[in-house]
C-alpha atoms as a PDB file:
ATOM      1  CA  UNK A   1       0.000   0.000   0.000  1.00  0.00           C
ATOM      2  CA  UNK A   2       1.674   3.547  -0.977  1.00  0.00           C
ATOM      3  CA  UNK A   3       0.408   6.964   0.260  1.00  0.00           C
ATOM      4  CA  UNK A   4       1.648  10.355  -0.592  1.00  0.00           C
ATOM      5  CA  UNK A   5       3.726   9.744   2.635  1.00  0.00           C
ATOM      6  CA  UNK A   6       5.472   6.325   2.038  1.00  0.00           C
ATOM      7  CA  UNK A   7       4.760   2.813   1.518  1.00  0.00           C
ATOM      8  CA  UNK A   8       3.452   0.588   4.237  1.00  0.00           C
ATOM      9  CA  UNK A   9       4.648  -3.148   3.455  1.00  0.00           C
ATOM     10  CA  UNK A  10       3.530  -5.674   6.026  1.00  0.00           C
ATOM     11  CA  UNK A  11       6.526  -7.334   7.821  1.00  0.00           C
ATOM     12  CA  UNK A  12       6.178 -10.853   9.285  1.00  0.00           C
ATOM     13  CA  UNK A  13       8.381 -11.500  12.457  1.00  0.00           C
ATOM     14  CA  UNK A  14       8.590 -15.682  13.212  1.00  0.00           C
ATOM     15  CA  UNK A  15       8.541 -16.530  16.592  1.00  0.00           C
ATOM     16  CA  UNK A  16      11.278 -19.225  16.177  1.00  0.00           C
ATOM     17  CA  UNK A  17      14.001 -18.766  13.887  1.00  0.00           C
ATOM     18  CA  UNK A  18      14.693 -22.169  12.213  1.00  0.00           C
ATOM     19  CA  UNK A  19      13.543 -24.144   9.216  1.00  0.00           C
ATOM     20  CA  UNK A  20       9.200 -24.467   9.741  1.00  0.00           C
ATOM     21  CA  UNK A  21       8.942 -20.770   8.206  1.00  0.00           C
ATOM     22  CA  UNK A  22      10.322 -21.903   5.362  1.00  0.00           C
ATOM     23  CA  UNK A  23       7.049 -22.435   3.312  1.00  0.00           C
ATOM     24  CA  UNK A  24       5.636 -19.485   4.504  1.00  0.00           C
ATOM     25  CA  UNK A  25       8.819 -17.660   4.219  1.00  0.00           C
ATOM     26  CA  UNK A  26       8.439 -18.461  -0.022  1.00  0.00           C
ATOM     27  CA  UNK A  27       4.678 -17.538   0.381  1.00  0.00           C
ATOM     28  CA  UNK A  28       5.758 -14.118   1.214  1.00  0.00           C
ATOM     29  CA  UNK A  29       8.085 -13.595  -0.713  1.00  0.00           C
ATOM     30  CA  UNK A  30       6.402 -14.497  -3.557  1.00  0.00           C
ATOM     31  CA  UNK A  31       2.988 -12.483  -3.201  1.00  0.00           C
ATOM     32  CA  UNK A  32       5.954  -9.248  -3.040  1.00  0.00           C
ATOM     33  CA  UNK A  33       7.351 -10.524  -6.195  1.00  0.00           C
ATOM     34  CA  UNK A  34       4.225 -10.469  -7.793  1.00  0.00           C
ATOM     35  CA  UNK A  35       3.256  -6.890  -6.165  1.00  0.00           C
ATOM     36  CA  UNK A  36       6.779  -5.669  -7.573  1.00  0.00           C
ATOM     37  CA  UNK A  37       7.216  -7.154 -10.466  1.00  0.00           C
ATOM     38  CA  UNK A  38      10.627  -8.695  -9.344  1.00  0.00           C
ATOM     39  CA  UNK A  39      11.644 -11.697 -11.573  1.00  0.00           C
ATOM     40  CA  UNK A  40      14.795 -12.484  -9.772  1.00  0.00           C
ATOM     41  CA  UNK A  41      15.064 -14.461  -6.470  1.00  0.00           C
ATOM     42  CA  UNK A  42      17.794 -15.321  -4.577  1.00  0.00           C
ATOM     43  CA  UNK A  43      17.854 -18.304  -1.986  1.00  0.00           C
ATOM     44  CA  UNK A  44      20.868 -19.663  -0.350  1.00  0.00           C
ATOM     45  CA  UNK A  45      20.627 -23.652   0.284  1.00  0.00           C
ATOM     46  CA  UNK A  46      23.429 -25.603   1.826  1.00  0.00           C
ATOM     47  CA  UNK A  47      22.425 -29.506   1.250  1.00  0.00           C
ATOM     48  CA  UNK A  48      20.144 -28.348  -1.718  1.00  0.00           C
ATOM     49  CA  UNK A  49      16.740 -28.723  -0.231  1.00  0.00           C
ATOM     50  CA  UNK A  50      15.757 -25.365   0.416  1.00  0.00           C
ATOM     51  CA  UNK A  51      16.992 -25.059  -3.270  1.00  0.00           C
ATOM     52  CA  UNK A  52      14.540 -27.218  -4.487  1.00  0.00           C
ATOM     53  CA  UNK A  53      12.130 -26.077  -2.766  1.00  0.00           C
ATOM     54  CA  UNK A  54      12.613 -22.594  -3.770  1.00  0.00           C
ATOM     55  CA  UNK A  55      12.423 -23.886  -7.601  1.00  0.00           C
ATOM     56  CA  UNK A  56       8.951 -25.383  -6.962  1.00  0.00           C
ATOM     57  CA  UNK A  57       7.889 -22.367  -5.610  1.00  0.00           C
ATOM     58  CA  UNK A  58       9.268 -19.634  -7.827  1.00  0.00           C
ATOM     59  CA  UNK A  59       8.236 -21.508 -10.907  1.00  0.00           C
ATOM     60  CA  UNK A  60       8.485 -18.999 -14.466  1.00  0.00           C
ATOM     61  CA  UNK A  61      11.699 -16.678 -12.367  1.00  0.00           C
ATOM     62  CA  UNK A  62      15.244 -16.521 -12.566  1.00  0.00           C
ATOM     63  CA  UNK A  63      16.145 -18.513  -9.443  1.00  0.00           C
ATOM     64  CA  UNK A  64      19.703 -18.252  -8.137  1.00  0.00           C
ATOM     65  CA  UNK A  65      20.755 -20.380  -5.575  1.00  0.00           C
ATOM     66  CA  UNK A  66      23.425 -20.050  -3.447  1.00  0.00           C
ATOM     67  CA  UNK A  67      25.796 -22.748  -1.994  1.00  0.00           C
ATOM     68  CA  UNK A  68      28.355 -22.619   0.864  1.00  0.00           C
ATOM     69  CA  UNK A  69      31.562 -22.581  -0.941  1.00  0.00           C
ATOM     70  CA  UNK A  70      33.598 -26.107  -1.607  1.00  0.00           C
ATOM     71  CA  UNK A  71      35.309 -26.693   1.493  1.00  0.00           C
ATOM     72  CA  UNK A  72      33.503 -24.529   3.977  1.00  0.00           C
ATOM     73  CA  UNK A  73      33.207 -27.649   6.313  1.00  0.00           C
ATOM     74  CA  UNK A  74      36.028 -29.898   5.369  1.00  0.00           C
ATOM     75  CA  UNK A  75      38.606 -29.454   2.566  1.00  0.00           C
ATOM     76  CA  UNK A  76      37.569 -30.639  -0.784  1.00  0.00           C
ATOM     77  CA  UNK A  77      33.618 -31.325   0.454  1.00  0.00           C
ATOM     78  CA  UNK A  78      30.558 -29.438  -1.145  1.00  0.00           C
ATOM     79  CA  UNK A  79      27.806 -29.694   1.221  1.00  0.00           C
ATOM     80  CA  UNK A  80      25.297 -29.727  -1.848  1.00  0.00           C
ATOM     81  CA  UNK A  81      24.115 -33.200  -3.288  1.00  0.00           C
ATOM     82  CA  UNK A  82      24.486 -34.249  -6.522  1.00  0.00           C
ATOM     83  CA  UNK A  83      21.140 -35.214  -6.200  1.00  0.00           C
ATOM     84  CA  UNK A  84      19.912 -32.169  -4.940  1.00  0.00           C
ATOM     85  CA  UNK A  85      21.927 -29.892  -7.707  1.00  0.00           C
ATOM     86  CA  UNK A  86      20.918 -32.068 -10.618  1.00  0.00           C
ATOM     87  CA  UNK A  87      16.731 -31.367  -9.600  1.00  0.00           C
ATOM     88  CA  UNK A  88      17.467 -28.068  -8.811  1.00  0.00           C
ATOM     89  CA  UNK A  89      19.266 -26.857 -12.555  1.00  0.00           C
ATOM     90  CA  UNK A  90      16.554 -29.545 -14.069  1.00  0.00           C
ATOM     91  CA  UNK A  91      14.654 -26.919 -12.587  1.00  0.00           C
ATOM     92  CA  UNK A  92      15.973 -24.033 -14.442  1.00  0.00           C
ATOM     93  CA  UNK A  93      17.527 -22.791 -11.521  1.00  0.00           C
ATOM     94  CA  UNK A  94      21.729 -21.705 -11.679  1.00  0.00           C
ATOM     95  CA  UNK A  95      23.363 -22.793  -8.846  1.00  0.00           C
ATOM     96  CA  UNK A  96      26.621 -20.261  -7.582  1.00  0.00           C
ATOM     97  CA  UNK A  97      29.097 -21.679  -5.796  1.00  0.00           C
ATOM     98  CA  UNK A  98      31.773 -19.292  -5.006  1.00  0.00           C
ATOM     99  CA  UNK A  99      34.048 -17.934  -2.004  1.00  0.00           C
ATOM    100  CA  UNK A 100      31.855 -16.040   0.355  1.00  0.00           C
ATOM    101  CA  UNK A 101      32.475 -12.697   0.554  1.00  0.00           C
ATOM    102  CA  UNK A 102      32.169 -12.118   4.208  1.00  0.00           C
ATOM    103  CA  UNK A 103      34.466 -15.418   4.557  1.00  0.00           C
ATOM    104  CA  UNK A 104      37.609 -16.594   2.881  1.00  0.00           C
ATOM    105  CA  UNK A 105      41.257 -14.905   3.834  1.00  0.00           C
ATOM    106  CA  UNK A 106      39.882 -13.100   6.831  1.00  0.00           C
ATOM    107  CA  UNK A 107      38.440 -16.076   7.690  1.00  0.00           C
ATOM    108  CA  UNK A 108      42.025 -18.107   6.979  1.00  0.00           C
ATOM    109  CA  UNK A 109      43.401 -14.914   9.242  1.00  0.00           C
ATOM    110  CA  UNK A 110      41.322 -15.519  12.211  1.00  0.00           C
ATOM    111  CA  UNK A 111      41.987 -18.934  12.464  1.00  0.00           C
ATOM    112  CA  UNK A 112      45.403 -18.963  12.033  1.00  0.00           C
ATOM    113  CA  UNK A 113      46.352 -15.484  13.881  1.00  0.00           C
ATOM    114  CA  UNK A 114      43.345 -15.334  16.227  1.00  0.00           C
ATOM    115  CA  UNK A 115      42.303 -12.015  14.744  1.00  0.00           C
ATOM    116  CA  UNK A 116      39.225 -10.751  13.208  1.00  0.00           C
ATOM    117  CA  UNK A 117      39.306  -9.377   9.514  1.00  0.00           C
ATOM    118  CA  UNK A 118      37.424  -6.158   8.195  1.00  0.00           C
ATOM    119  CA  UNK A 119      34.364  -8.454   6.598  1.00  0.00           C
ATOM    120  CA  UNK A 120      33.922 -10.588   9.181  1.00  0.00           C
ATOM    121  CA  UNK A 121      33.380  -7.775  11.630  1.00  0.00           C
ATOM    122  CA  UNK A 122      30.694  -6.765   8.484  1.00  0.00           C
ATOM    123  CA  UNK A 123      29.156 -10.012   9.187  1.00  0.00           C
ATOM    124  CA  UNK A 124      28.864 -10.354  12.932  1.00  0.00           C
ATOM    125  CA  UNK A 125      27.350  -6.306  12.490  1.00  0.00           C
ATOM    126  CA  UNK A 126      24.840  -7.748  10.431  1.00  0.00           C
ATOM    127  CA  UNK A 127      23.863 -10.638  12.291  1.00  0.00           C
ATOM    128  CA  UNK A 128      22.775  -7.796  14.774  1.00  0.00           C
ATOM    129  CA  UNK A 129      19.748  -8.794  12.833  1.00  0.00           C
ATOM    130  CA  UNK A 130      19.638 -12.598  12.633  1.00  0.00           C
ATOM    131  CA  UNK A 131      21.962 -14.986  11.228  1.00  0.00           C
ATOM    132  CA  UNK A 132      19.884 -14.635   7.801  1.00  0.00           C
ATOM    133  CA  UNK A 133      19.847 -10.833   7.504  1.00  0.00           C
ATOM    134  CA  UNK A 134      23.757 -11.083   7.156  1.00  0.00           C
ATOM    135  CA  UNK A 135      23.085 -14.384   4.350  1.00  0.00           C
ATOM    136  CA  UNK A 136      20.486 -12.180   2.500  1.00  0.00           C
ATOM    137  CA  UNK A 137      23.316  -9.347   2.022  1.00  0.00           C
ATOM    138  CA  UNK A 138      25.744 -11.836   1.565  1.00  0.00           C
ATOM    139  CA  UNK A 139      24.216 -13.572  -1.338  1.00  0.00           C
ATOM    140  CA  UNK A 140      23.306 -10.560  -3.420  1.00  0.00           C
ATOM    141  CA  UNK A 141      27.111 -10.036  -3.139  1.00  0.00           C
ATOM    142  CA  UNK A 142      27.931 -13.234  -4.359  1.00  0.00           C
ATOM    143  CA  UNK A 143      25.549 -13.216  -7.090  1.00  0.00           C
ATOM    144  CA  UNK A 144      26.391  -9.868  -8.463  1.00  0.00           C
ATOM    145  CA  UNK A 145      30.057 -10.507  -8.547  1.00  0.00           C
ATOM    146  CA  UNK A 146      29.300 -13.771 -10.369  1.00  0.00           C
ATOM    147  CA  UNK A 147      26.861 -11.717 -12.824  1.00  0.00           C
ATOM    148  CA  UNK A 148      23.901 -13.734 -12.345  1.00  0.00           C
ATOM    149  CA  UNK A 149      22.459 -10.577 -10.741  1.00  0.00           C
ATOM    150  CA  UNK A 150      21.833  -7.163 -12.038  1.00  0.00           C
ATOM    151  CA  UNK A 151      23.137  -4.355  -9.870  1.00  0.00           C
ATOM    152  CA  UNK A 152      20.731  -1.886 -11.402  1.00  0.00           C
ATOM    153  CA  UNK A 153      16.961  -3.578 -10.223  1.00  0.00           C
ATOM    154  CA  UNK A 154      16.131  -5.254  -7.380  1.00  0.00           C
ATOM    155  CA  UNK A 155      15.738  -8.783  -6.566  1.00  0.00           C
ATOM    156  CA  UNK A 156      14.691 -10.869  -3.930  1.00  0.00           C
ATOM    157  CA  UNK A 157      16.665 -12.473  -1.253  1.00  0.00           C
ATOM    158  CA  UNK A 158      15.980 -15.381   1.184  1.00  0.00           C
ATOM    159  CA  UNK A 159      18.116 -17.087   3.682  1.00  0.00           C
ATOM    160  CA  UNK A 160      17.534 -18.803   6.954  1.00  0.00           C
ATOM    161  CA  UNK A 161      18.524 -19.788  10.255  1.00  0.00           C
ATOM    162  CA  UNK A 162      20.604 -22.880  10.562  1.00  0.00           C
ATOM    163  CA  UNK A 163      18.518 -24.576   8.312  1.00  0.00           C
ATOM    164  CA  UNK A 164      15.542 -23.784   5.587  1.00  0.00           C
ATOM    165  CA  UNK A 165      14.687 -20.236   5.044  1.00  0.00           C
ATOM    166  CA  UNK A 166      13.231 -17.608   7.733  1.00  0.00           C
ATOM    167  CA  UNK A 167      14.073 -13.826   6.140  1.00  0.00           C
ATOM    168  CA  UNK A 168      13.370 -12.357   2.697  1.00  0.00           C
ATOM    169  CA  UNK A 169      14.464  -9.252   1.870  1.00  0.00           C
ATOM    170  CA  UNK A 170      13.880  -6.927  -1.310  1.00  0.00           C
ATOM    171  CA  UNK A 171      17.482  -5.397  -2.141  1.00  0.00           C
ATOM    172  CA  UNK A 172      19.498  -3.805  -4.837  1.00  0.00           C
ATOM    173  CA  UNK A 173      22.019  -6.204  -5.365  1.00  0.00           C
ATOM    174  CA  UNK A 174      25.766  -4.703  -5.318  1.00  0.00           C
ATOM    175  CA  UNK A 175      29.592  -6.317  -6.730  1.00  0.00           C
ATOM    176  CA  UNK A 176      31.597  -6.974  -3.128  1.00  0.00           C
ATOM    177  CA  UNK A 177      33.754  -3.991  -4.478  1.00  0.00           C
ATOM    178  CA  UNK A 178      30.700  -1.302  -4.189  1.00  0.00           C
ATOM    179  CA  UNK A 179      29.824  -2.703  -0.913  1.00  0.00           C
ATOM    180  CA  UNK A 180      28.193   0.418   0.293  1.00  0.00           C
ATOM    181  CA  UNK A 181      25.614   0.314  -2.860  1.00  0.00           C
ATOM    182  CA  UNK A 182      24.097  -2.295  -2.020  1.00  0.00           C
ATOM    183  CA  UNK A 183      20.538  -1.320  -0.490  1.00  0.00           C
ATOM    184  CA  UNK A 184      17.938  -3.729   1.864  1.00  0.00           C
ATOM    185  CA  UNK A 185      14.961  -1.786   0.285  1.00  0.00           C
ATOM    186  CA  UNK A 186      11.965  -3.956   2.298  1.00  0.00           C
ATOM    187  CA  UNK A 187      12.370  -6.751   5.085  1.00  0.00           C
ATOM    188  CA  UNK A 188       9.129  -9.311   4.207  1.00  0.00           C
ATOM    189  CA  UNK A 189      10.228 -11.681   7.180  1.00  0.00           C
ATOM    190  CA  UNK A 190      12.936 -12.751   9.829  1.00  0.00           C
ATOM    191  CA  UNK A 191      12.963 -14.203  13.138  1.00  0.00           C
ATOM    192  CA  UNK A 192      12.424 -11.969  15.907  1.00  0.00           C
ATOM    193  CA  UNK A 193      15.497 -12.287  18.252  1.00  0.00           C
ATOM    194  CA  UNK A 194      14.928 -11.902  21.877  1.00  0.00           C
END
């Protein structure tokens, strides 16, 4: 709804962070699409399941999803199936697997040196506002520095909790380099901490 004074959008807030808001997470995200006319969702999925489900929701858009990078757990292991990637790009969806940007060296620098790095101070600032608020930014990163986002419309973002997906955002994506562009226009859902 849009007034001479602003736009009200309705925001949800989940009691529990966690994977059961996942369904209604997409819901929401989806009737905003629609309202928007945004085409391009982004939905970060570890195992692939979330993935999936993202494609069966967002049938007819241009689906991104986003995988922890190859070796995020244990060297040389990517957490997403075979399985799980071969229904998801049967899907039409692209899959992105790629260093994370709040991650990587400074990550390699606080383990080693015991010292936190200028992004992951980024990250833990954003997670101010739930573990998927920082994935949400993330992700748009990711996927613009890739180019399988434009920097110049917006797009929808969805992470989660742990597991599954509990926020969705509507952002203008940004490269990692032009950090500061990047905009969180509308918050649809999160958990509310607390």
């Amino acid at each position: 709804m849009s007034s001479s004074s602003g736009i009200q959008v309705v925001v949800t807030y989940f009691e529990k962070p966690g994977k059961e808001n996942t369904q209604r997470t997409f819901d929401l995200a989806k009737r905003r699409a629609e309202e928007l006319g945004i085409k391009t969702i982004l939905v970060a999925s570890t195992s692939g399941k979330t993935g999936i489900k993202a494609c069966e929701t967002f049938r007819g858009y241009d689906v991104v999803v986003v995988t922890h990078s190859t070796g995020f757990k244990e060297p040389n292991y990517q957490e997403l199936t075979d399985e799980n990637r071969t229904v998801i790009e049967a899907a039409g969806a692209k899959i992105l697997t790629c260093q994370h940007t709040f991650g990587g060296v400074g990550r390699a620098v606080r383990k080693k040196l015991g010292t936190y790095e200028l992004e992951e101070l980024v990250a833990y600032t954003l997670r101010l506002f739930g573990e998927g608020m920082k994935v949400v930014v993330e992700i748009a990163l990711m996927a613009a520095d890739a180019g399988l986002v434009r920097t110049d419309e917006p797009a929808i973002a969805i992470a989660g909790t742990g597991k599954g997906a509990d926020t969705a955002v509507v952002l203008k994506p940004a490269n990692a380099q032009a950090f500061f562009d990047l905009q969180v226009l509308e918050i649809m859902c999160k958990p509310r901490l607390g």
